[in-house]
Protein backbone atom coordinates (compact mmCIF):
# COMPACT_ATOMS: atom_id res chain seq x y z
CA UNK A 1 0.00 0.00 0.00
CA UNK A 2 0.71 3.31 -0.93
CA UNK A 3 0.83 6.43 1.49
CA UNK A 4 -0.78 9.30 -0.24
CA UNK A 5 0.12 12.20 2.25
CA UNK A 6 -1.92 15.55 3.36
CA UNK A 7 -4.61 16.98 0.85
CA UNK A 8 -7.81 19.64 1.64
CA UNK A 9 -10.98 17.86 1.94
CA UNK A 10 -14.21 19.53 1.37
CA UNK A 11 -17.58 18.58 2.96
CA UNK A 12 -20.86 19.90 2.01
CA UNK A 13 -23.81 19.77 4.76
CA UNK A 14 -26.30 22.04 7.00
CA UNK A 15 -24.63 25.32 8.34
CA UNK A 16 -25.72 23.78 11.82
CA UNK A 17 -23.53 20.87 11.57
CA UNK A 18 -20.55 22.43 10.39
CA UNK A 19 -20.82 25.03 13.43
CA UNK A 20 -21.24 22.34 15.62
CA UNK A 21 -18.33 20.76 14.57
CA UNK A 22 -16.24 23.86 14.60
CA UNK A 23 -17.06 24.77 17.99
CA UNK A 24 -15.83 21.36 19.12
CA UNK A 25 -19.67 20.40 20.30
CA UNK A 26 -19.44 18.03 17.97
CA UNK A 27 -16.72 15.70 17.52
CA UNK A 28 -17.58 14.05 13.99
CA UNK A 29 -19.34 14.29 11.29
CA UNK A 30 -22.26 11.17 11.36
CA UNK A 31 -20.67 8.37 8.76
CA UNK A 32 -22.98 7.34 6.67
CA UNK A 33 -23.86 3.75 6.11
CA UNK A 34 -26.04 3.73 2.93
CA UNK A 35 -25.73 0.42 1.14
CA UNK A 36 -25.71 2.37 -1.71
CA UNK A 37 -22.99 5.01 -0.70
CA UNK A 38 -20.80 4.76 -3.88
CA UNK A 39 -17.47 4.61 -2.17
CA UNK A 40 -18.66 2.99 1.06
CA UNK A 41 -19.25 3.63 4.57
CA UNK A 42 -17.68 7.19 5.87
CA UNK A 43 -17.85 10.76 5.70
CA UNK A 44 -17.71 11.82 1.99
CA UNK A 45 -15.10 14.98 1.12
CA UNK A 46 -14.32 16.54 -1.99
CA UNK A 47 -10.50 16.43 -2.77
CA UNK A 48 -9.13 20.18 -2.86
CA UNK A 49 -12.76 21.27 -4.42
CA UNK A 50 -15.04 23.78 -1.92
CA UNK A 51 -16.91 24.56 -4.54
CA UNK A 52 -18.48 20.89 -5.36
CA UNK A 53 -19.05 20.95 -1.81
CA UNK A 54 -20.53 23.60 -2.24
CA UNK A 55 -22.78 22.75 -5.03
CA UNK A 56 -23.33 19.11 -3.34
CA UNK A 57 -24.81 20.77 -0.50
CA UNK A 58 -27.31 23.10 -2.58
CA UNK A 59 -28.89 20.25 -4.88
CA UNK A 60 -29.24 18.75 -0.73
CA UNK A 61 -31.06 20.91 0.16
CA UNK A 62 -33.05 21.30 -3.43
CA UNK A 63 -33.72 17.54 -3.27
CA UNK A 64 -34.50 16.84 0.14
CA UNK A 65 -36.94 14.01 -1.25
CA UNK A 66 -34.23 11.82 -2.75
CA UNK A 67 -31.74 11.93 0.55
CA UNK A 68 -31.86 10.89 4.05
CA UNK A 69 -30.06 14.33 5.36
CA UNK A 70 -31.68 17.39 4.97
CA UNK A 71 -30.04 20.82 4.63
CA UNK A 72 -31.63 23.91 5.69
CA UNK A 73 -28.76 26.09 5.16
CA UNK A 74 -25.97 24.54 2.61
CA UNK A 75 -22.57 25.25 4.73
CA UNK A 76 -19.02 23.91 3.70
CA UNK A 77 -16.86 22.32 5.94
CA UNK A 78 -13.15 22.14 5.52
CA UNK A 79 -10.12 20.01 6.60
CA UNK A 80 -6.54 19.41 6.67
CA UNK A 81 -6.21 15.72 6.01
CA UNK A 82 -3.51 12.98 6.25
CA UNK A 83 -5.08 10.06 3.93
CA UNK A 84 -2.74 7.30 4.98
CA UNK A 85 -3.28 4.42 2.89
CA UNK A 86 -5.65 5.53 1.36
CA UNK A 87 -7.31 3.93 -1.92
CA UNK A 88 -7.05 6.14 -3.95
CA UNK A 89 -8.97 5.60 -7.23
CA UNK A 90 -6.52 7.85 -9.65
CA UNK A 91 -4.06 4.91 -8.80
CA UNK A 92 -3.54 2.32 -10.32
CA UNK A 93 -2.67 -0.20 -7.80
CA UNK A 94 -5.66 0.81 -5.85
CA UNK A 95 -7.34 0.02 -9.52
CA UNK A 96 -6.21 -3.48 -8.40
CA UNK A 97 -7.04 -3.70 -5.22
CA UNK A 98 -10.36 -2.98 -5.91
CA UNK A 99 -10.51 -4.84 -8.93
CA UNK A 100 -9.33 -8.06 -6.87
CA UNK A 101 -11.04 -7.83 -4.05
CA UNK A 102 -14.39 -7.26 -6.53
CA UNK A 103 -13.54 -11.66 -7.70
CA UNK A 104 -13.05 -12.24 -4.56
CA UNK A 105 -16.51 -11.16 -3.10
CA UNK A 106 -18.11 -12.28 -6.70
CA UNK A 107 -16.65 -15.59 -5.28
CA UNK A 108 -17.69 -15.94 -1.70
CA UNK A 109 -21.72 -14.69 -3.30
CA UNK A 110 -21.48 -17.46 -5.59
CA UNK A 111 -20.32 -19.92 -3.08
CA UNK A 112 -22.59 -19.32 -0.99
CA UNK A 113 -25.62 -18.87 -3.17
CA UNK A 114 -26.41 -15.21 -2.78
CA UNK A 115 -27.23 -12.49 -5.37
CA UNK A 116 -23.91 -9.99 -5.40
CA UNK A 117 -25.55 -6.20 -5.27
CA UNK A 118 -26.63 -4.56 -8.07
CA UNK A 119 -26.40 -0.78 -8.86
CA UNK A 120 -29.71 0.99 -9.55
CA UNK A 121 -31.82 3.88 -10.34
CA UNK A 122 -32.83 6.07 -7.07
CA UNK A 123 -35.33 7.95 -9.02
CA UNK A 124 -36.84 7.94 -12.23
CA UNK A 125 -34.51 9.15 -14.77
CA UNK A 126 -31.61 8.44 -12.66
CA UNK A 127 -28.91 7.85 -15.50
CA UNK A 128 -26.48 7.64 -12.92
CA UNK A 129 -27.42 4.60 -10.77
CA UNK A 130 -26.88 6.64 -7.94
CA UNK A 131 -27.79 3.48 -5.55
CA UNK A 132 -24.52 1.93 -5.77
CA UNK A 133 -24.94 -1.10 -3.75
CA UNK A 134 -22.62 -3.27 -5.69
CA UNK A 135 -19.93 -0.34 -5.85
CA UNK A 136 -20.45 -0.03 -1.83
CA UNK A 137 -20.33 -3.54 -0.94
CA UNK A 138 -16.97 -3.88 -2.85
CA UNK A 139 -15.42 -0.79 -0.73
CA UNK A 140 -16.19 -2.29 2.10
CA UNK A 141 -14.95 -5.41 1.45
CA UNK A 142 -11.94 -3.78 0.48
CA UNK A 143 -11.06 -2.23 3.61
CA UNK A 144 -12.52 -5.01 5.65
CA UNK A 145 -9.70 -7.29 3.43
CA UNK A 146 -7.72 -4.45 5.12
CA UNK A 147 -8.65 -4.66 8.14
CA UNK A 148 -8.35 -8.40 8.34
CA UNK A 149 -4.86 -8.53 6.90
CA UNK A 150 -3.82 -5.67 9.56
CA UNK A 151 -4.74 -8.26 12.50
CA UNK A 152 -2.88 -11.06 11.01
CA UNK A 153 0.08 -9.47 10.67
């Protein structure tokens, strides 16, 4: 793995929120655990990019029927981040990882009998597929491979 170093991370939400978590009332943002979030559980930033934050937090707050936040007043959040290892999808042995660890839970579904995830629609005209189950389920299983492989070693 790969250490990627510091970047600026972006997060769009409700001005609430990101006052809460600026005055230290808060200590994190809530992760979200969608089975449909496209990269997987967490806290979703935009890489060096306050302005999709930005924008990400308006169509919120314009959409409020499609997602399970709501935003009253779009606010963007911002943080100095060390990424660690992180998979980074502009890599390509993350491209790997992911792709690997995609025939490996393809596997373990088929051996046991159950339908892998499917991406859909999460509204009509959704071109998109916004639901990404199957994209979600293969995140996580990459960082619980991760995870797993930490403990062993």
């Amino acid at each position: 793995m790969e250490s990627f170093g510091i970047t600026l991370g972006f997060h769009g939400c409700d001005r609430k929120v990101g006052e809460q978590i600026l005055s230290g009332h808060q200590k994190h943002l809530k992760v979200s655990t969608n089975p449909y979030d496209w990269l997987g559980s967490g806290a979703y930033f935009w890489e060096n990019d306050a302005d999709r934050a930005r924008k990400w937090a308006h169509m919120v707050k314009k959409n409020p029927q499609h997602f399970r936040q709501k935003i009253e007043e779009p606010f963007v959040l911002g943080a100095i981040m060390d990424l660690g290892l992180c998979l980074d999808l502009t890599h390509a042995s993350c491209l790997d990882e992911i792709r690997l660890a995609h025939q490996s839970m393809a596997n373990l579904f088929h051996q046991t009998g159950i339908a892998m995830p499917v991406n859909q629609p999460g509204f009509t005209g959704d071109l998109d597929l916004v639901k990404r189950h199957l994209d979600c389920a293969t995140v996580n299983f990459v960082h619980q491979l991760r995870e797993d492989s930490s403990k062993a070693a």
